[in-house]
Protein backbone atom coordinates (compact mmCIF):
# COMPACT_ATOMS: atom_id res chain seq x y z
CA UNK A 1 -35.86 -66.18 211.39
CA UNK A 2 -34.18 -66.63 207.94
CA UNK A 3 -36.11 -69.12 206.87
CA UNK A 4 -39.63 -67.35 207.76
CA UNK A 5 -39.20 -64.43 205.92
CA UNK A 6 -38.01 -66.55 203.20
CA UNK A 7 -41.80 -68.46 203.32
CA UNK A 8 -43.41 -64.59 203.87
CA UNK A 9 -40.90 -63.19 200.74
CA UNK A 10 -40.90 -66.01 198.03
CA UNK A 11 -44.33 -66.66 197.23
CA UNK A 12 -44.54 -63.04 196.79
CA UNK A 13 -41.66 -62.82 194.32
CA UNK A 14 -42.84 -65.63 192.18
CA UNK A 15 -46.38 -63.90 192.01
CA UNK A 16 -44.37 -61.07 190.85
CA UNK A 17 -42.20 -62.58 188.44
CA UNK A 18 -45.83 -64.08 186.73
CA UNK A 19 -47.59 -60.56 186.30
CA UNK A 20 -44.40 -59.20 184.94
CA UNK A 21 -44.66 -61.57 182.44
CA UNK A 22 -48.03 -60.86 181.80
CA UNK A 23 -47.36 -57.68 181.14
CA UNK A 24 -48.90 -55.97 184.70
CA UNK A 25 -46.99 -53.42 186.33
CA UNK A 26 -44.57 -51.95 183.25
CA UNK A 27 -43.62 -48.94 184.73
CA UNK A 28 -43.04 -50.97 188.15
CA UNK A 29 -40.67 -53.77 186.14
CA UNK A 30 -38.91 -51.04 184.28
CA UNK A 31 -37.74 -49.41 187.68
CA UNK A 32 -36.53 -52.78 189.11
CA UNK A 33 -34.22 -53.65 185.87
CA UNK A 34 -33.17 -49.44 186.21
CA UNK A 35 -31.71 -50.22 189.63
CA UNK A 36 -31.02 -53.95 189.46
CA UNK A 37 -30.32 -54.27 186.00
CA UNK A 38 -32.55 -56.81 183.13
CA UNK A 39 -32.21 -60.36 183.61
CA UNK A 40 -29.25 -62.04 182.24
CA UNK A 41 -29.87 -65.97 180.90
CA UNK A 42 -27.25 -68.29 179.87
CA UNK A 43 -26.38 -69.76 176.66
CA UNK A 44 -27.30 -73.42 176.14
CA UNK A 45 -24.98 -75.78 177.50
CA UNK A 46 -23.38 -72.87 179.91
CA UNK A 47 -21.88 -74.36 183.09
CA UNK A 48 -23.73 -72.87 186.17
């Protein structure tokens, strides 16, 4: 069951991910990062 809602939720995130970048949905993307907090990315050359 895992793995289906994994195929239902994923292609949904990644659509997402691509209209927040866009710049769609500010107010939406500002209440995610509120609860969840902004994404975090590594240095260059940071071990995993």
């Amino acid at each position: 069951m895992d793995d289906l809602i994994g195929l239902v939720i994923g292609p949904h995130f990644v659509l997402c991910e691509a209209l927040f970048a866009f710049g769609f949905f500010p107010e939406l993307k500002a209440g995610i990062e509120r609860i969840a907090g902004p994404v975090r990315r590594r240095a260059e050359g940071a071990a995993a």
